[in-house]
N, C-alpha and C. Protein backbone atom coordinates (compact mmCIF):
# COMPACT_ATOMS: atom_id res chain seq x y z
N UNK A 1 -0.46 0.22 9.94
CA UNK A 1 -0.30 0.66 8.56
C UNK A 1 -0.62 -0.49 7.59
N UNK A 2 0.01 -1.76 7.99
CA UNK A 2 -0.61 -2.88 7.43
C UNK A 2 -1.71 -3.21 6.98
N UNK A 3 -2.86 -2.68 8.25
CA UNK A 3 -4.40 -3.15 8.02
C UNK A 3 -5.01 -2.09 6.75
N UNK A 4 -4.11 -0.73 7.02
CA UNK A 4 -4.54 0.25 5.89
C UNK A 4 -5.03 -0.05 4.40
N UNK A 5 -3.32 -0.86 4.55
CA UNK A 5 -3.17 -1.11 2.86
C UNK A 5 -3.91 -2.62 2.66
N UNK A 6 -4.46 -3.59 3.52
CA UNK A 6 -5.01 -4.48 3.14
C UNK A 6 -6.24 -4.03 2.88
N UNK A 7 -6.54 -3.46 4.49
CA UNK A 7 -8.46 -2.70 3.60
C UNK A 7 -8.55 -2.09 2.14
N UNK A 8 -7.31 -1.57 1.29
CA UNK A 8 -7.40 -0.39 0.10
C UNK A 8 -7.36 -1.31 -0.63
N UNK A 9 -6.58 -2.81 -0.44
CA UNK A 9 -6.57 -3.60 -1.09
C UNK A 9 -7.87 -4.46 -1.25
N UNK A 10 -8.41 -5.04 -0.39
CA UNK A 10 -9.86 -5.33 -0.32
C UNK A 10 -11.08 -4.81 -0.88
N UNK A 11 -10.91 -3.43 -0.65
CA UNK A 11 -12.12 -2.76 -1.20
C UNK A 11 -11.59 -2.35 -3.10
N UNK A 12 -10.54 -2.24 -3.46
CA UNK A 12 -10.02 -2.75 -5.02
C UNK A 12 -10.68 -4.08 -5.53
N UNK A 13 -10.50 -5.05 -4.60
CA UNK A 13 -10.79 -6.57 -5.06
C UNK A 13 -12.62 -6.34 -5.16
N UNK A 14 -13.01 -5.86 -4.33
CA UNK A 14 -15.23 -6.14 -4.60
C UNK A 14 -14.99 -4.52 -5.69
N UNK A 15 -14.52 -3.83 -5.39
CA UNK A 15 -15.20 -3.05 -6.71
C UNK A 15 -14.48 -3.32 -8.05
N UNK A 16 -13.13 -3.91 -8.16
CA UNK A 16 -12.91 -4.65 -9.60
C UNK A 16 -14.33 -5.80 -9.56
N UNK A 17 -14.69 -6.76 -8.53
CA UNK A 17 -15.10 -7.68 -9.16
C UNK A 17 -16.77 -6.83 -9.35
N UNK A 18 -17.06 -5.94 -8.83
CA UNK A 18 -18.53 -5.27 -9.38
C UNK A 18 -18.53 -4.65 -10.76
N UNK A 19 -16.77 -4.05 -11.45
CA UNK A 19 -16.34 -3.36 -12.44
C UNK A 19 -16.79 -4.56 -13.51
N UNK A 20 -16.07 -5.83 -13.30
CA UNK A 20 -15.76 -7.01 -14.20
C UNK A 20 -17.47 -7.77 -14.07
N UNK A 21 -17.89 -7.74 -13.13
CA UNK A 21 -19.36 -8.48 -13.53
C UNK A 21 -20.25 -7.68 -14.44
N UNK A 22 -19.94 -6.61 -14.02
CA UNK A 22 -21.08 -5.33 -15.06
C UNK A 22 -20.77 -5.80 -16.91
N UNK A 23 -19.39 -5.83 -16.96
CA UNK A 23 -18.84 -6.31 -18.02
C UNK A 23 -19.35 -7.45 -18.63
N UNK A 24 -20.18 -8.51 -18.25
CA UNK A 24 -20.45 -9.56 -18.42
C UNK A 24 -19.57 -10.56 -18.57
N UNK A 25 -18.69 -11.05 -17.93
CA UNK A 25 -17.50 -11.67 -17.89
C UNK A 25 -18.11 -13.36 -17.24
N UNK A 26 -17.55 -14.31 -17.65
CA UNK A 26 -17.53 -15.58 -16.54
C UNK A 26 -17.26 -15.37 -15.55
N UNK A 27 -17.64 -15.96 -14.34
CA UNK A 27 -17.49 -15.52 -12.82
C UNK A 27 -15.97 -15.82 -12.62
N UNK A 28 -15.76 -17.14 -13.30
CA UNK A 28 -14.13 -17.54 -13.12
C UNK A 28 -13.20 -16.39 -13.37
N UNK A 29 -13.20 -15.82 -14.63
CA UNK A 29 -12.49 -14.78 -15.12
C UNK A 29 -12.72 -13.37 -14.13
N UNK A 30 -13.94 -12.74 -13.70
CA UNK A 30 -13.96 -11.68 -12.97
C UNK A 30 -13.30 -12.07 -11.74
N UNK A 31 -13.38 -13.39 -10.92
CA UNK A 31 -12.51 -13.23 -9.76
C UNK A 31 -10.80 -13.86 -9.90
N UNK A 32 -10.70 -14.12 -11.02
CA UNK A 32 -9.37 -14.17 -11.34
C UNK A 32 -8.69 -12.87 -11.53
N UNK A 33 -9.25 -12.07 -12.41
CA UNK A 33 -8.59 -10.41 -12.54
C UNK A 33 -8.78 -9.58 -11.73
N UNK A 34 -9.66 -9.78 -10.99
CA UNK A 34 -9.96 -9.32 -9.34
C UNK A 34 -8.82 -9.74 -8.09
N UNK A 35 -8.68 -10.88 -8.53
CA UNK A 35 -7.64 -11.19 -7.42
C UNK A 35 -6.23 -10.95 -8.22
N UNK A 36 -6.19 -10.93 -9.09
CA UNK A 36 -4.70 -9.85 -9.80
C UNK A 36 -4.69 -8.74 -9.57
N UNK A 37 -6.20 -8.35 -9.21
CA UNK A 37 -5.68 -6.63 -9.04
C UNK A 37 -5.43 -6.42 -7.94
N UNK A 38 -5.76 -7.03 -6.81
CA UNK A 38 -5.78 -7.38 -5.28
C UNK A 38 -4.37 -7.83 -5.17
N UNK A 39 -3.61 -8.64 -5.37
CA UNK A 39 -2.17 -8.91 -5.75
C UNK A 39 -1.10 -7.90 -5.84
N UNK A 40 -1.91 -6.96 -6.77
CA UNK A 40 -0.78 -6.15 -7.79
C UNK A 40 -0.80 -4.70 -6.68
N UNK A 41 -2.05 -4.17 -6.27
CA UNK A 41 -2.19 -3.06 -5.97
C UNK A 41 -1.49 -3.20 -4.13
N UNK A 42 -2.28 -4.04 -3.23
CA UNK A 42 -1.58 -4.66 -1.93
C UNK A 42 0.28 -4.52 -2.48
N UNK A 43 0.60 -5.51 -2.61
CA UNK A 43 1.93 -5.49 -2.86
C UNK A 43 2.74 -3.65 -3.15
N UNK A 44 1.64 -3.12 -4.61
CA UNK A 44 2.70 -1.71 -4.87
C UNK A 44 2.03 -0.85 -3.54
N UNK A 45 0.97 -0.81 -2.92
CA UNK A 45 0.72 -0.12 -1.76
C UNK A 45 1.70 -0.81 -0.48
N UNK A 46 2.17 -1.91 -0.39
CA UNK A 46 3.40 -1.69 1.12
C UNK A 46 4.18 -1.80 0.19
N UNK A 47 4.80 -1.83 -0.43
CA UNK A 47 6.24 -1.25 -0.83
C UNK A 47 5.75 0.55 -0.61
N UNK A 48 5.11 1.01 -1.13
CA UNK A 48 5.28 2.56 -0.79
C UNK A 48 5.18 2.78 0.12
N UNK A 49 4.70 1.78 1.25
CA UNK A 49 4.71 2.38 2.72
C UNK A 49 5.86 2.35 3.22
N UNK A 50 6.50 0.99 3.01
CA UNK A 50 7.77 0.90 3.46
C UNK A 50 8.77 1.74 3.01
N UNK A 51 8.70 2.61 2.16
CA UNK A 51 9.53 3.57 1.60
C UNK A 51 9.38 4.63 1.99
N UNK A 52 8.11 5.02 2.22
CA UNK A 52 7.40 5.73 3.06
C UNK A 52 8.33 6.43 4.50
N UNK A 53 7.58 5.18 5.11
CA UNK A 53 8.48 5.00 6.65
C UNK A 53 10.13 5.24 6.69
N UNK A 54 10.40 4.74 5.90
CA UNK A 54 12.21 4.74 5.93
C UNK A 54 12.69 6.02 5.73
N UNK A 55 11.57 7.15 4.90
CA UNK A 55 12.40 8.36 4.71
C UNK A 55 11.83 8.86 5.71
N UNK A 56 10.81 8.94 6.34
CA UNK A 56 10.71 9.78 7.80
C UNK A 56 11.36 9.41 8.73
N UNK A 57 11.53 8.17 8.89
CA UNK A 57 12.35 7.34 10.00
C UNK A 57 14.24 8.42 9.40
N UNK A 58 14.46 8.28 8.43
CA UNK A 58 16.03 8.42 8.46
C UNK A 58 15.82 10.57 8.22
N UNK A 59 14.43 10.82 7.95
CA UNK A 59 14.62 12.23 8.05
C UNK A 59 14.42 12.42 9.72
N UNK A 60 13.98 11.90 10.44
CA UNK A 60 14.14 12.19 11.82
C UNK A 60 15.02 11.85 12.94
N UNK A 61 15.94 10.51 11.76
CA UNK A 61 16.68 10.51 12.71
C UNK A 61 17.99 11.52 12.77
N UNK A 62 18.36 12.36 11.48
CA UNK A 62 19.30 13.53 11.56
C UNK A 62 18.79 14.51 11.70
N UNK A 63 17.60 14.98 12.02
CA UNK A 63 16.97 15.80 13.11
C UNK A 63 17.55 15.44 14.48
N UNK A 64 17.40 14.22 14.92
CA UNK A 64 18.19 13.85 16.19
C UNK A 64 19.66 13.98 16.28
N UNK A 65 20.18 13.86 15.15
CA UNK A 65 21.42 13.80 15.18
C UNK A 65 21.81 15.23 15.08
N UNK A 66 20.85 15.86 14.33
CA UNK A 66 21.95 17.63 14.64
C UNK A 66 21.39 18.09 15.87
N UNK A 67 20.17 17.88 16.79
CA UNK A 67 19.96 18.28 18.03
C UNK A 67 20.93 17.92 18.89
N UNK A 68 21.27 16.26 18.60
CA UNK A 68 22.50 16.27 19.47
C UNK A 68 23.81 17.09 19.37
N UNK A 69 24.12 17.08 18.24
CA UNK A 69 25.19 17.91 17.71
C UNK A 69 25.38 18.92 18.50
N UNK A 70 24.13 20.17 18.52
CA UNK A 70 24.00 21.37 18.90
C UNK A 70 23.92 21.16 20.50
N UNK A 71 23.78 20.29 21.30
CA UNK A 71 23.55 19.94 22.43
C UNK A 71 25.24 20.00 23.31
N UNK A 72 25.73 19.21 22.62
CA UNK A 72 27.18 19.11 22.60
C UNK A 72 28.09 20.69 22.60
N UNK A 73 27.93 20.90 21.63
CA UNK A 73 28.60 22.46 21.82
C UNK A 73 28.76 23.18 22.59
């Protein structure tokens, strides 16, 4: 899931910096706001994964827990 969000993040970073060169920008400045957006977007993409995961992880695990339940009876 990791490599996911780095590739989404990667391919953000060359098409901001193709967005920001079209712009006519200094090279310094296009890969500076390029690598902010690469920063910003990586980072809010695994936090949503990890939030992600935690509600399937805790919605499956009381799926397990009422199978057991009903198992018991």
């Amino acid at each position: 899931m990791n490599k996911i969000v780095l590739n989404i993040g990667l391919l953000a970073f060359f098409l901001s910096i193709i967005f920001f060169s079209q712009k006519g920008l200094p090279i310094e400045q296009v890969i500076l706001k390029s690598f902010a957006i690469f920063v910003i977007l990586t980072t809010l993409l695994g936090i949503l994964v990890l939030l992600f995961l935690r509600a399937i992880n805790k919605t499956s695990q009381k799926k397990s827990e009422n199978l057991a339940n009903i198992g018991r009876k």
